[in-house]
C-alpha atoms as a PDB file:
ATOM      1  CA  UNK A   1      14.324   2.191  -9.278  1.00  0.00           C
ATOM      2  CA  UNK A   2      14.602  -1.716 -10.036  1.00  0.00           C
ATOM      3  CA  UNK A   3      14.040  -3.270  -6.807  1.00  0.00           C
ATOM      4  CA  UNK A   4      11.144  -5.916  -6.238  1.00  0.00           C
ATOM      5  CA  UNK A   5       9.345  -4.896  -3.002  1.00  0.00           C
ATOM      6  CA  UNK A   6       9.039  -7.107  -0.458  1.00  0.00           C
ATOM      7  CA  UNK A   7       5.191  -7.505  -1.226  1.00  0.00           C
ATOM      8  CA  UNK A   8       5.653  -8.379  -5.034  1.00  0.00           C
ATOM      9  CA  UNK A   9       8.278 -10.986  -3.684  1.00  0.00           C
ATOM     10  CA  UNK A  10       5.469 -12.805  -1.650  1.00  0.00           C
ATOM     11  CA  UNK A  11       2.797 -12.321  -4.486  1.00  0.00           C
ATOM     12  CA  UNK A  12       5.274 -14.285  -6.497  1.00  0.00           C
ATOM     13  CA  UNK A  13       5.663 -16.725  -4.223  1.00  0.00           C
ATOM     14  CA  UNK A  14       2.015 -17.109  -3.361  1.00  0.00           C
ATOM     15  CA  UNK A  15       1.609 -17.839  -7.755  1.00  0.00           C
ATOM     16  CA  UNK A  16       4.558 -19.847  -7.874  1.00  0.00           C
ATOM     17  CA  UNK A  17       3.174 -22.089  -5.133  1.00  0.00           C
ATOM     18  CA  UNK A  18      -0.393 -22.550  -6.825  1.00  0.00           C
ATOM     19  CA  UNK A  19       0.972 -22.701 -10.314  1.00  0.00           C
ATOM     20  CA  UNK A  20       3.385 -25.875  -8.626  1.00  0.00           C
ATOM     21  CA  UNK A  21       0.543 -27.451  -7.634  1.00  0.00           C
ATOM     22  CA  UNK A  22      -1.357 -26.925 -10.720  1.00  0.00           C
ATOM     23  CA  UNK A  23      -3.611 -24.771 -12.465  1.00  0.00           C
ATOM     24  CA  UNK A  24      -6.597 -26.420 -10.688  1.00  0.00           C
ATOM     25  CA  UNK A  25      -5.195 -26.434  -7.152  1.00  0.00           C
ATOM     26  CA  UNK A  26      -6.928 -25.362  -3.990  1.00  0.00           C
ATOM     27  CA  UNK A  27      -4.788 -24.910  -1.809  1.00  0.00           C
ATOM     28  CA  UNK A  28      -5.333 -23.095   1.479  1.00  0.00           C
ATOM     29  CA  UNK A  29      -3.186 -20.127   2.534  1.00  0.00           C
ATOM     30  CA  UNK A  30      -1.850 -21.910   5.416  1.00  0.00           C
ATOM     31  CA  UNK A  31      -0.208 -24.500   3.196  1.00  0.00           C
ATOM     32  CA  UNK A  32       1.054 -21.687   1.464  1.00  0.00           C
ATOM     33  CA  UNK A  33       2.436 -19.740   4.028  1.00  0.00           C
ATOM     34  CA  UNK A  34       4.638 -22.819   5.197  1.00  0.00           C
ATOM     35  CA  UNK A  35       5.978 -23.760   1.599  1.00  0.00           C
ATOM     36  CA  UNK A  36       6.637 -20.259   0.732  1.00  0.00           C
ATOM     37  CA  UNK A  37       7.951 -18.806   3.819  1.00  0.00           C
ATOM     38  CA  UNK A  38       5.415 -16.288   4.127  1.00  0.00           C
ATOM     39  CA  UNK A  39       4.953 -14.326   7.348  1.00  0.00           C
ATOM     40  CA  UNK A  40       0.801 -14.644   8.097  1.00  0.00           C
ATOM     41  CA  UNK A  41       0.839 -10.934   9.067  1.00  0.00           C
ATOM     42  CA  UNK A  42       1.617 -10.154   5.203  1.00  0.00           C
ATOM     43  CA  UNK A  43      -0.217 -13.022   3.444  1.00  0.00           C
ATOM     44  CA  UNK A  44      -3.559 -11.617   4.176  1.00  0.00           C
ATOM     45  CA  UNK A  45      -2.285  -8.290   2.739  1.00  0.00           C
ATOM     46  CA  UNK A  46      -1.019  -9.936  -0.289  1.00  0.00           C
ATOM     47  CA  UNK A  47      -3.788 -12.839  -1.389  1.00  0.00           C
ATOM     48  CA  UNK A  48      -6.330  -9.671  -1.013  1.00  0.00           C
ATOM     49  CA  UNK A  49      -4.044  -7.833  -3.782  1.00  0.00           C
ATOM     50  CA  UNK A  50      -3.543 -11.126  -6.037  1.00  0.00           C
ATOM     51  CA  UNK A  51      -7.260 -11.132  -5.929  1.00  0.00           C
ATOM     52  CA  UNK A  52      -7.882  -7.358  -6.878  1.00  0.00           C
ATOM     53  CA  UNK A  53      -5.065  -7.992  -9.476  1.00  0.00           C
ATOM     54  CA  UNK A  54      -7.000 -11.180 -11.056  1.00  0.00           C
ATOM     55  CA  UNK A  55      -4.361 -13.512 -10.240  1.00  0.00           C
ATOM     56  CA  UNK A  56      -5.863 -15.510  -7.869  1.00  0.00           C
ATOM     57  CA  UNK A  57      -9.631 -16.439  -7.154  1.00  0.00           C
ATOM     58  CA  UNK A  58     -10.267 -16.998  -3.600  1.00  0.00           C
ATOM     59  CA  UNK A  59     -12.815 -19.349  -1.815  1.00  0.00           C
ATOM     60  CA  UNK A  60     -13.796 -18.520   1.642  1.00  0.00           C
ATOM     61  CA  UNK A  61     -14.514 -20.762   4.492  1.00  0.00           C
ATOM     62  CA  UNK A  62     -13.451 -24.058   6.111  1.00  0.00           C
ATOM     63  CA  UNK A  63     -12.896 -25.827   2.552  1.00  0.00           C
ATOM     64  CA  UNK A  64     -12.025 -22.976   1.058  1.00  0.00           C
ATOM     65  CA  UNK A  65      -8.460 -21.700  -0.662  1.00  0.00           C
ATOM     66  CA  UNK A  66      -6.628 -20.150  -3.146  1.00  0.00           C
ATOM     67  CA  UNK A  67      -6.821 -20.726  -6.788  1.00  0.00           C
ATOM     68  CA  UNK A  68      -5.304 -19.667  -9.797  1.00  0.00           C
ATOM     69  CA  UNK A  69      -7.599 -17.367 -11.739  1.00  0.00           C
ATOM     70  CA  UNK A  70      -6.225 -18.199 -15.183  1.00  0.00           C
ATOM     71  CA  UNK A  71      -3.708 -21.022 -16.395  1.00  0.00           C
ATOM     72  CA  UNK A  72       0.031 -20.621 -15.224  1.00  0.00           C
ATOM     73  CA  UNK A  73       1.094 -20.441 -18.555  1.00  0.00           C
ATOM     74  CA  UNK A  74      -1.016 -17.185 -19.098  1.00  0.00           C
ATOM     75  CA  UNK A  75       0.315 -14.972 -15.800  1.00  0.00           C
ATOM     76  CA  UNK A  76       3.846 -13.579 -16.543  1.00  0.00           C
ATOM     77  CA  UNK A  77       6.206 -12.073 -13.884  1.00  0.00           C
ATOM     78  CA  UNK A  78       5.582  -8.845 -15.718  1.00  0.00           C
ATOM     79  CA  UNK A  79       1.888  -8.766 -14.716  1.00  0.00           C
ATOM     80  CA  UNK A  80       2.573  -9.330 -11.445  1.00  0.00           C
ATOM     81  CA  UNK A  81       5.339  -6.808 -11.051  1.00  0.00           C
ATOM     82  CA  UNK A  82       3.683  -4.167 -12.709  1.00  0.00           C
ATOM     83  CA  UNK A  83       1.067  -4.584 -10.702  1.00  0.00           C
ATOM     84  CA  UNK A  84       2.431  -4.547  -7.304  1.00  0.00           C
ATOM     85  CA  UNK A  85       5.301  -2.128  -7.922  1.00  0.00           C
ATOM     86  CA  UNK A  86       4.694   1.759  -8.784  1.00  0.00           C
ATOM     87  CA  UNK A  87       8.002   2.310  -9.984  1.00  0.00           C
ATOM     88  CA  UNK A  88       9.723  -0.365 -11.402  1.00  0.00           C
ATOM     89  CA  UNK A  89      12.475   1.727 -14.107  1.00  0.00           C
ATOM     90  CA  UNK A  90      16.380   1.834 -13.792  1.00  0.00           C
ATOM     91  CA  UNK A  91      16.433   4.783 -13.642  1.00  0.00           C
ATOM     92  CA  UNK A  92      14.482   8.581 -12.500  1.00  0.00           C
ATOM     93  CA  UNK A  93      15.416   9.665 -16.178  1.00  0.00           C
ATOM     94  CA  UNK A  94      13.191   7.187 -18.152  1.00  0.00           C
ATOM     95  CA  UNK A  95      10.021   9.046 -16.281  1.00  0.00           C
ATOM     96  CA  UNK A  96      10.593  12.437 -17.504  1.00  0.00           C
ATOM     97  CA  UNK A  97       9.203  15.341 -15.459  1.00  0.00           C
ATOM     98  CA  UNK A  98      12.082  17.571 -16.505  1.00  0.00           C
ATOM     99  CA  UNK A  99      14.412  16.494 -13.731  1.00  0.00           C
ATOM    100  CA  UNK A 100      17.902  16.010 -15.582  1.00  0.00           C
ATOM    101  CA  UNK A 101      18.955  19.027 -17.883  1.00  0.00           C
ATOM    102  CA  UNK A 102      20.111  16.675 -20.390  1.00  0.00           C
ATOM    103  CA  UNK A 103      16.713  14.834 -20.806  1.00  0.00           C
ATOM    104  CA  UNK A 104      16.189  13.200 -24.195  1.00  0.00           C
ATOM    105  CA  UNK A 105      19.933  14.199 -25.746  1.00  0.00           C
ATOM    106  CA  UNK A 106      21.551  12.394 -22.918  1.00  0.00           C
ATOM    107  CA  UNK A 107      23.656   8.608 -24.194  1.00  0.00           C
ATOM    108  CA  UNK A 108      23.493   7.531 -20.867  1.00  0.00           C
ATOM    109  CA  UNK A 109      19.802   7.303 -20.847  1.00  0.00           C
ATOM    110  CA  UNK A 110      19.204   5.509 -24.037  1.00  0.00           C
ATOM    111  CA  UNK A 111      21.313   3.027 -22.594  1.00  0.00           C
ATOM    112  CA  UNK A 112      18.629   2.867 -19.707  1.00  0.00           C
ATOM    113  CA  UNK A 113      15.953   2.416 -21.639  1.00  0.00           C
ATOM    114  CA  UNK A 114      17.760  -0.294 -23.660  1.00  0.00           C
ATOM    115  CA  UNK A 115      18.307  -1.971 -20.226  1.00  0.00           C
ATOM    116  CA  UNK A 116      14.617  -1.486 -19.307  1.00  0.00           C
ATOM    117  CA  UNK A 117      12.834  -3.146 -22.028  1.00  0.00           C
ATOM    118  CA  UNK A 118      14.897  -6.165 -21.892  1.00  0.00           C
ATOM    119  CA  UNK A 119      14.297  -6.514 -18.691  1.00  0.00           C
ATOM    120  CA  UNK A 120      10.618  -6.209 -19.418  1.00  0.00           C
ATOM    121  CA  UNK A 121      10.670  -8.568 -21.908  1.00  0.00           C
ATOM    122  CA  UNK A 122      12.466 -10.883 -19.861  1.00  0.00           C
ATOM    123  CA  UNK A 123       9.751 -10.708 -17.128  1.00  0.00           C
ATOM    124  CA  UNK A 124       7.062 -11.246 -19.709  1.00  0.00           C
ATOM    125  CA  UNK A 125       8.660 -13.745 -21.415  1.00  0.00           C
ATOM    126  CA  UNK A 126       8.639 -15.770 -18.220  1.00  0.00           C
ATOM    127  CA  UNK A 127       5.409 -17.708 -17.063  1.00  0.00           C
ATOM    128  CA  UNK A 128       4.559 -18.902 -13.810  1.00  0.00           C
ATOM    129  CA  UNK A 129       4.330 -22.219 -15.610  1.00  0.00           C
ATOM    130  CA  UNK A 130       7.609 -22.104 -16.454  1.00  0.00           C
ATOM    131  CA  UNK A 131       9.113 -21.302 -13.074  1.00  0.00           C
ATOM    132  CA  UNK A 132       6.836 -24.414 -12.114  1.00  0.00           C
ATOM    133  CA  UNK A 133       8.524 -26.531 -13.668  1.00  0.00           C
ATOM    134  CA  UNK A 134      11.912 -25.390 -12.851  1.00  0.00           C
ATOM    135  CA  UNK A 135      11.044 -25.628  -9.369  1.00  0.00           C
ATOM    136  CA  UNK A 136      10.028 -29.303  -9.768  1.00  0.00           C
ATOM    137  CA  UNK A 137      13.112 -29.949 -11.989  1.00  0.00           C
ATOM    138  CA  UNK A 138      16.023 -28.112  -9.231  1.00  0.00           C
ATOM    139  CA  UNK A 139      14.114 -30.073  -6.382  1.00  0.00           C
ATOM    140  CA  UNK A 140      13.600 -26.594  -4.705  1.00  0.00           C
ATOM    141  CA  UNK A 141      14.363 -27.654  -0.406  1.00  0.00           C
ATOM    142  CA  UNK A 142      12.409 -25.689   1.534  1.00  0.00           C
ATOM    143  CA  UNK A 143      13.020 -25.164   5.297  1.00  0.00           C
ATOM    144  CA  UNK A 144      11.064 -26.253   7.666  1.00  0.00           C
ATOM    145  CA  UNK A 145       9.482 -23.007   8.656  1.00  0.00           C
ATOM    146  CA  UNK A 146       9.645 -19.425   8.262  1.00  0.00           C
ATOM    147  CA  UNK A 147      11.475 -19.109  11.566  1.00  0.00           C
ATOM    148  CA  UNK A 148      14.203 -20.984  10.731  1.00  0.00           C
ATOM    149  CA  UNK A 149      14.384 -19.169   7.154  1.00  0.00           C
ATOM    150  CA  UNK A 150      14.559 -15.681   9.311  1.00  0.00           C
ATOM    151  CA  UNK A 151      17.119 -17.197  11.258  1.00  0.00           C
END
């Protein structure tokens, strides 16, 4: 089903804040947590999965950080969903496994799959640099903290 998880949402947010910054930003997960509203119990979680993914490259210690691992322009929100979500599809029927008696002869489902790739190619047609700089253009107003957003 076609529903971003809250863990993709935060991996997103977590790229979105580093590609803001810049591809050659360090910034420390702290700093993100704040701008991004990210609760700390899930950021861990998340950075350790951006890494694994090859997102992000992180930097341990006092002066350490997060970093993007490649350019903005080069990480798409497909890679990132894909890789956080197990089943991203609109619908059961577009996995198979025999589970609807109408299968490949069904109209319905070719309209799924329609639906699905665009919205694939949407998500890989858009970069992280991209939302950057849309961000920077709608003067994005974050609250304060991530208390008040949960409020």
């Amino acid at each position: 089903m076609i529903r971003i998880n809250r863990q993709t949402d935060y991996a997103i947010r977590v790229i979105l804040a580093l590609a803001k910054h810049g591809d050659e930003a360090l910034l420390n997960t702290s700093q993100i947590q704040q701008e991004m509203l990210i609760p700390k119990a899930l950021s861990l979680r998340v950075v350790a999965e951006l890494a694994k993914g090859g997102f992000i490259i992180t930097y341990p210690g006092r002066e350490g950080g997060l970093k993007l691992a490649r350019p903005a322009a080069e990480i798409n929100l497909r890679q990132v969903v894909t890789f956080f979500e197990n089943n991203f599809t609109v619908s059961e029927c577009l996995h198979g496994g025999g589970t609807c008696p109408f299968d490949h002869s069904c109209p319905v489902r070719c309209r799924w799959a329609r639906l699905q790739a665009l919205i694939l190619e949407e998500l890989e047609n858009t970069t992280f640099d991209e939302l950057a700089r849309e961000a920077s253009s709608l003067g994005v107003v974050v609250p304060l903290s991530i208390e008040q957003a949960e409020a």
